[in-house]
PDB file of N, CA and C in Angstrom:
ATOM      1  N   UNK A   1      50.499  98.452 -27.464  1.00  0.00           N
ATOM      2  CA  UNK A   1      49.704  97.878 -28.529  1.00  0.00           C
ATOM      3  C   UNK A   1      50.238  96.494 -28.896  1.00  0.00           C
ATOM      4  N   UNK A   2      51.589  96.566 -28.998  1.00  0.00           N
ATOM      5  CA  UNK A   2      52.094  95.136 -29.790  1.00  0.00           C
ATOM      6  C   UNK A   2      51.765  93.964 -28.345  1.00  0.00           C
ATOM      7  N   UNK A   3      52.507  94.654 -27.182  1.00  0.00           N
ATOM      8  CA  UNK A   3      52.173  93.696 -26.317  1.00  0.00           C
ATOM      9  C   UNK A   3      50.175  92.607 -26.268  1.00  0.00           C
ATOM     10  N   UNK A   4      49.577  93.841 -26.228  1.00  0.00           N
ATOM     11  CA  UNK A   4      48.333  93.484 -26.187  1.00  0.00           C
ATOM     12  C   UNK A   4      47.674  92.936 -27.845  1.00  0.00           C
ATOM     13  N   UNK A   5      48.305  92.283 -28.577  1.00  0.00           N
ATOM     14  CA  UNK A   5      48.318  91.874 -29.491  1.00  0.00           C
ATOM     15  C   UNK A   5      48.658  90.723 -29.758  1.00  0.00           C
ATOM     16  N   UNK A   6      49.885  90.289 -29.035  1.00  0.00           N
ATOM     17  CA  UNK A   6      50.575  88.932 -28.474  1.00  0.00           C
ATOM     18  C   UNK A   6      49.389  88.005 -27.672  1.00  0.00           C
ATOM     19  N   UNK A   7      49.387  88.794 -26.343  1.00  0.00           N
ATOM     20  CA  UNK A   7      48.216  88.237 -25.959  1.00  0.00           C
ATOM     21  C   UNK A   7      47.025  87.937 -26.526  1.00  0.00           C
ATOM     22  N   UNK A   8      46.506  88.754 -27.149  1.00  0.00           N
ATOM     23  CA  UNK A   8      45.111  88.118 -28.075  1.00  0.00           C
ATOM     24  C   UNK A   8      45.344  87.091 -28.526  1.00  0.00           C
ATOM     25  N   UNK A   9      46.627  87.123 -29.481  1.00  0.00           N
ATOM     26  CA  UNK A   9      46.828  85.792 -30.465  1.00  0.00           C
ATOM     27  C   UNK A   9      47.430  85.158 -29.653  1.00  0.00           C
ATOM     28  N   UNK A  10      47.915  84.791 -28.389  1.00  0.00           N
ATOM     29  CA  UNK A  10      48.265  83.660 -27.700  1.00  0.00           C
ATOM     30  C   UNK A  10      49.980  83.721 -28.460  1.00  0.00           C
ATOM     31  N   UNK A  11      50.810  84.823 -28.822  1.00  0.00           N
ATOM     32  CA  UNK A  11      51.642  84.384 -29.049  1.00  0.00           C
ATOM     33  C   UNK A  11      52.653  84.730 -28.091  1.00  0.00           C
ATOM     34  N   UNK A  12      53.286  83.386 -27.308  1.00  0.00           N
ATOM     35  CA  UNK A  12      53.793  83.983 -26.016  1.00  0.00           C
ATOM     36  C   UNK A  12      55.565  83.968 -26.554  1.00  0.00           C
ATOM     37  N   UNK A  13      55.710  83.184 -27.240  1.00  0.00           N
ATOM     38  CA  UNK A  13      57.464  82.828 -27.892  1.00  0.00           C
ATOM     39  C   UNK A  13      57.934  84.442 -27.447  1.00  0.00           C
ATOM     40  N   UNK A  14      59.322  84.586 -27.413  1.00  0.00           N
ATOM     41  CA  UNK A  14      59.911  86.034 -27.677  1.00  0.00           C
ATOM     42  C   UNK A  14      59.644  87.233 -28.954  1.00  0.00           C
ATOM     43  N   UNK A  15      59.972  87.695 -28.758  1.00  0.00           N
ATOM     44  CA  UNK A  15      59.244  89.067 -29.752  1.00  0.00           C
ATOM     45  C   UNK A  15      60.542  90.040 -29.574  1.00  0.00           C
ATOM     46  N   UNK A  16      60.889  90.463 -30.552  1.00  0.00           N
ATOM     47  CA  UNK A  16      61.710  91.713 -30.905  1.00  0.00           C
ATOM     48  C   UNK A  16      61.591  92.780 -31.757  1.00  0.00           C
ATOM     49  N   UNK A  17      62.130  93.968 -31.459  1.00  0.00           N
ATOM     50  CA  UNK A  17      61.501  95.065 -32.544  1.00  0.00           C
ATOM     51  C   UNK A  17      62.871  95.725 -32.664  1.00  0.00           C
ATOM     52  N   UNK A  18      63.433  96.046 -34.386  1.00  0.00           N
ATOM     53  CA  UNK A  18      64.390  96.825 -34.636  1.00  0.00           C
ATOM     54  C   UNK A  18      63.399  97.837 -35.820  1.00  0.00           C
ATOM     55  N   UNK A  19      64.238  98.605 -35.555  1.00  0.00           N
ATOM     56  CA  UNK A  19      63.916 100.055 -36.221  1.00  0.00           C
ATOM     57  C   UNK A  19      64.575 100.289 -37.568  1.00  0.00           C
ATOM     58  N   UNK A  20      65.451  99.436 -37.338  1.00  0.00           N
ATOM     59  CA  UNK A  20      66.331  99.425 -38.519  1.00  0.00           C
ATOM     60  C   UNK A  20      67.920 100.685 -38.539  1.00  0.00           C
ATOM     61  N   UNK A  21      68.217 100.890 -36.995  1.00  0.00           N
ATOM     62  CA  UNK A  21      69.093 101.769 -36.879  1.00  0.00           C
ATOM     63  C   UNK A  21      70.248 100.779 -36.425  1.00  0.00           C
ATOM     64  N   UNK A  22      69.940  99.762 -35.743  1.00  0.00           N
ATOM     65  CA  UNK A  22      71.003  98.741 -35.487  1.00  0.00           C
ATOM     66  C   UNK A  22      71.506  97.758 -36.725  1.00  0.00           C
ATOM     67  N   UNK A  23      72.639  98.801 -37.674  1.00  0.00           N
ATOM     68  CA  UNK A  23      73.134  98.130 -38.763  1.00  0.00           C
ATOM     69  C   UNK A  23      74.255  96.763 -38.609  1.00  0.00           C
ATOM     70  N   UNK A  24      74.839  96.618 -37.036  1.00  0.00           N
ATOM     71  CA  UNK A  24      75.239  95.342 -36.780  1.00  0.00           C
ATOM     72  C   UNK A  24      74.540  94.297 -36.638  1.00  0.00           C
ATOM     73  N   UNK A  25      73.064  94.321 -36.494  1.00  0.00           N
ATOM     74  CA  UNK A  25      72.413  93.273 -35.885  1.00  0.00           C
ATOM     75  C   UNK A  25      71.816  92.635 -37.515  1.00  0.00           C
ATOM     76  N   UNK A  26      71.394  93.642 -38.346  1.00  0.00           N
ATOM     77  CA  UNK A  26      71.137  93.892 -39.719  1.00  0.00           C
ATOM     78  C   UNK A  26      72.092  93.144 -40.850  1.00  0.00           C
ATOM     79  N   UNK A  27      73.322  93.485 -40.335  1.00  0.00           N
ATOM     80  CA  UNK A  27      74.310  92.779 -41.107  1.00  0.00           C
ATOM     81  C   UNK A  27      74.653  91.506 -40.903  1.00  0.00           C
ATOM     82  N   UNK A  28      74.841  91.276 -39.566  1.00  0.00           N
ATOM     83  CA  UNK A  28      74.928  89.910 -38.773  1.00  0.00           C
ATOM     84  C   UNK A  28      73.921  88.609 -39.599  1.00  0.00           C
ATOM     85  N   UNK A  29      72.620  89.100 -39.328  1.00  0.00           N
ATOM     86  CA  UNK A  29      71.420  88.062 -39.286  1.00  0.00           C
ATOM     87  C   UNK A  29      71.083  88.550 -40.712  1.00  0.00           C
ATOM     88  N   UNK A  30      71.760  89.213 -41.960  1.00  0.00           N
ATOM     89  CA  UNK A  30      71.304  89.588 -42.955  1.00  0.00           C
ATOM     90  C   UNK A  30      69.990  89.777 -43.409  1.00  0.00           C
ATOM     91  N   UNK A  31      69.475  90.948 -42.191  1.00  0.00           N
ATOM     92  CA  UNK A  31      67.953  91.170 -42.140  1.00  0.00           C
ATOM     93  C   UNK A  31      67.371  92.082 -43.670  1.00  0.00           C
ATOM     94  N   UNK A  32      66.308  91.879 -44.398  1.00  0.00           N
ATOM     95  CA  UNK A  32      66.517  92.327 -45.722  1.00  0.00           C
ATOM     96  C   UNK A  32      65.067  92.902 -45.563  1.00  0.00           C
ATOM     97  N   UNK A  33      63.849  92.308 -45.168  1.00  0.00           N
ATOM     98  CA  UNK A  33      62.593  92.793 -44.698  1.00  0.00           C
ATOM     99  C   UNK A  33      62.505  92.602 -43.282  1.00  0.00           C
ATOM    100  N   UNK A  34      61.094  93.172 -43.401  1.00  0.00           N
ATOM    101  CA  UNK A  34      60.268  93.434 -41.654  1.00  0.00           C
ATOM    102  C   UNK A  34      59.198  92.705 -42.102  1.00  0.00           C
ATOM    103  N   UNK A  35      58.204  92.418 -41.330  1.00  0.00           N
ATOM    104  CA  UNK A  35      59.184  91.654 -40.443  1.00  0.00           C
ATOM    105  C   UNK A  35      59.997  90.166 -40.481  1.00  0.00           C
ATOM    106  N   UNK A  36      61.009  89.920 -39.979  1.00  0.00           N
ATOM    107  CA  UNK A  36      61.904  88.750 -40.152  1.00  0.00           C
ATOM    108  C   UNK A  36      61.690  88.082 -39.030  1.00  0.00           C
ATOM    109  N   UNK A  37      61.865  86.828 -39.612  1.00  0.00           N
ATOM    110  CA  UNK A  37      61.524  85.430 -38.572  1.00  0.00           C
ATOM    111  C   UNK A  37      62.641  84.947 -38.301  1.00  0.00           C
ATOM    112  N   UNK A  38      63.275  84.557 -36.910  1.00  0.00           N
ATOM    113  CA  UNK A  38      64.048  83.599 -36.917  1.00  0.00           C
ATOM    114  C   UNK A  38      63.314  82.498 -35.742  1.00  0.00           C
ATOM    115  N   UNK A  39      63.793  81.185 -36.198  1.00  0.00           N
ATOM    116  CA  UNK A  39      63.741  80.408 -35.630  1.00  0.00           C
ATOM    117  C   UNK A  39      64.964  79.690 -34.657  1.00  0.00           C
ATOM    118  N   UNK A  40      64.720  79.528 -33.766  1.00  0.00           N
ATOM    119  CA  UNK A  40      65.838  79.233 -32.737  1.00  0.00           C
ATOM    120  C   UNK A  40      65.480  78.727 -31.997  1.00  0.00           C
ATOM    121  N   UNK A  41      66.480  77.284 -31.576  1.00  0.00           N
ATOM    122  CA  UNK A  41      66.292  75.865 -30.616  1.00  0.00           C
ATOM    123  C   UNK A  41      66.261  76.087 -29.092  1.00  0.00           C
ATOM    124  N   UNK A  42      66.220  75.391 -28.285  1.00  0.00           N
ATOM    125  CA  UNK A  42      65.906  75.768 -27.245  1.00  0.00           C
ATOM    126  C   UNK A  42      67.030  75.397 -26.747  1.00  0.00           C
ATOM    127  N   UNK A  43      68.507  75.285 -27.344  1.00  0.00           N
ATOM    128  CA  UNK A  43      69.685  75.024 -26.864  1.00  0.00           C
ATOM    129  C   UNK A  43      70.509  76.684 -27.724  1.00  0.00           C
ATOM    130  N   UNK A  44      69.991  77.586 -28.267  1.00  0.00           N
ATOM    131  CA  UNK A  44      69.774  78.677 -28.657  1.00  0.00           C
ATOM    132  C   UNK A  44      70.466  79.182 -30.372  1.00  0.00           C
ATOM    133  N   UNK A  45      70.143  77.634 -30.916  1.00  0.00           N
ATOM    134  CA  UNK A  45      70.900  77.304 -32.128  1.00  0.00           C
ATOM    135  C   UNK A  45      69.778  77.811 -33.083  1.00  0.00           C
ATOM    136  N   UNK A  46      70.053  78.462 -34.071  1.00  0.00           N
ATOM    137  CA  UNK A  46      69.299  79.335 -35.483  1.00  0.00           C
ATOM    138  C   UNK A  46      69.122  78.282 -36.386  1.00  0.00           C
ATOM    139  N   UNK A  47      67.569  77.665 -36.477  1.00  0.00           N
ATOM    140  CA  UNK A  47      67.095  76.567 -37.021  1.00  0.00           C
ATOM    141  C   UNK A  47      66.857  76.838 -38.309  1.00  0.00           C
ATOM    142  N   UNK A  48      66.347  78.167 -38.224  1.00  0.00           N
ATOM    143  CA  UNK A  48      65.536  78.964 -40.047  1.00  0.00           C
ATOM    144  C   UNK A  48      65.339  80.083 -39.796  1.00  0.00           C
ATOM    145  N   UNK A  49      65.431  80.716 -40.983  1.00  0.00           N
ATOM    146  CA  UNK A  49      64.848  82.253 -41.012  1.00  0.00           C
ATOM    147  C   UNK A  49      64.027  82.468 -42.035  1.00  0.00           C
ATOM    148  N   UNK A  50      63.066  83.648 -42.264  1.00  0.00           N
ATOM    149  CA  UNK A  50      62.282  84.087 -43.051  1.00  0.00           C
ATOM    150  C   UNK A  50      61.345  83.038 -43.193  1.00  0.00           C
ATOM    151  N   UNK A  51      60.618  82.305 -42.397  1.00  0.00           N
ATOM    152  CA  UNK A  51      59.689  81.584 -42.620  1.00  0.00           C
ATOM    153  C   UNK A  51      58.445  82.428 -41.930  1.00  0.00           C
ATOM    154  N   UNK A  52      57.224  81.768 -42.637  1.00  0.00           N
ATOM    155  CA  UNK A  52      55.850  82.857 -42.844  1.00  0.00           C
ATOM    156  C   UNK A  52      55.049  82.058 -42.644  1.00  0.00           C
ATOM    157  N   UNK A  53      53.938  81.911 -42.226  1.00  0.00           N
ATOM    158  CA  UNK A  53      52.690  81.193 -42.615  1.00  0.00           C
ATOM    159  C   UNK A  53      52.723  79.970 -42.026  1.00  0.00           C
ATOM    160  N   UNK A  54      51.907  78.646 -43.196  1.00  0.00           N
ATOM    161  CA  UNK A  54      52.399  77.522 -43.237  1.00  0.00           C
ATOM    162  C   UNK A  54      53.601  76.628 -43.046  1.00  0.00           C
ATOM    163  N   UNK A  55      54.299  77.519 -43.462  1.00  0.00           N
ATOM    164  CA  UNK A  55      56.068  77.104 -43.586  1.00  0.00           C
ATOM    165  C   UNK A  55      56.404  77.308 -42.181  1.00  0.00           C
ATOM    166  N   UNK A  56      56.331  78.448 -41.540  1.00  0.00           N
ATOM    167  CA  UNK A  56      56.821  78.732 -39.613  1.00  0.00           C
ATOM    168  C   UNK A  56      55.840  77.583 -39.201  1.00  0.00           C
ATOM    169  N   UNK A  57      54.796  77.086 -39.133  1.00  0.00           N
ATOM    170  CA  UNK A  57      53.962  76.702 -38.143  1.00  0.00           C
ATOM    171  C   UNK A  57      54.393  75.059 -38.859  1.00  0.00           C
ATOM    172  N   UNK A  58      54.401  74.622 -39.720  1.00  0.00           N
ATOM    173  CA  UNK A  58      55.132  73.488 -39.862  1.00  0.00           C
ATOM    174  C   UNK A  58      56.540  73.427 -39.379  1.00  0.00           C
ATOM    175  N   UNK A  59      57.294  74.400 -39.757  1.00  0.00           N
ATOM    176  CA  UNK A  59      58.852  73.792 -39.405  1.00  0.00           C
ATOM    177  C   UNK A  59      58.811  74.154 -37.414  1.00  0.00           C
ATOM    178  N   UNK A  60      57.479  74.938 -36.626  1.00  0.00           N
ATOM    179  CA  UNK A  60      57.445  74.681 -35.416  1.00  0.00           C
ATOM    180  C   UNK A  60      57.188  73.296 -34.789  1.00  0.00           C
ATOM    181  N   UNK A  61      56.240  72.771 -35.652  1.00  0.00           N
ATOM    182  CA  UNK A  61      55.422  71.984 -34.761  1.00  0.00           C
ATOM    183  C   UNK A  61      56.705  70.182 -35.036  1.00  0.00           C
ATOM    184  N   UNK A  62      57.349  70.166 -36.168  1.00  0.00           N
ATOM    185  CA  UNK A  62      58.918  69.537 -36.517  1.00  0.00           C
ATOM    186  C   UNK A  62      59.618  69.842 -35.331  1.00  0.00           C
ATOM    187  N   UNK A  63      59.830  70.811 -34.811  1.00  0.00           N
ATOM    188  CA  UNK A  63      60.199  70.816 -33.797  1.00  0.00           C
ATOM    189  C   UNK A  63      60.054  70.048 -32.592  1.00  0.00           C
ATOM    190  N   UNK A  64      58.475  70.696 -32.120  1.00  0.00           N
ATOM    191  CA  UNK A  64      58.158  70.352 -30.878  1.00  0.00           C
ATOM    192  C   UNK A  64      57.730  68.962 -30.823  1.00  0.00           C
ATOM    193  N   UNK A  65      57.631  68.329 -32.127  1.00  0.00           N
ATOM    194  CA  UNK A  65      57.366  67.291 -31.984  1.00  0.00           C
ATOM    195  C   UNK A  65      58.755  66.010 -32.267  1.00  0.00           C
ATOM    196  N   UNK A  66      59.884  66.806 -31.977  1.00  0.00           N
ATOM    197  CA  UNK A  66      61.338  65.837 -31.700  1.00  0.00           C
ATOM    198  C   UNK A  66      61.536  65.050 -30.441  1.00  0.00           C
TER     199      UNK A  66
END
């Protein structure tokens, strides 16, 4: 389902799914809701997190447009 969902919306970026049983990954990236955004460079550096909406698709396109 999720896969064929990506595809509809053309969203090809990476995709991850926790369950919330991996309390290192939780603690690490101080995950607090679902779902959580991170943003990450293509040199594999953590640009932002918890961005939604307007805010992800602006601080993307800041990006791609460096």
């Amino acid at each position: 389902v999720a896969k064929k969902f990506l595809a509809e919306h053309g969203l090809s970026w990476q995709q991850g799914f926790l369950d919330g049983s991996n309390y290192e990954l939780i603690n690490t990236y101080n995950i607090k809701t679902w779902p959580t955004t991170f943003l990450i460079d293509p040199n594999g550096y953590l640009i932002a997190t918890g961005l939604k909406g307007d805010e992800l698709y602006q601080a993307i396109a800041n990006i791609l447009t460096q």
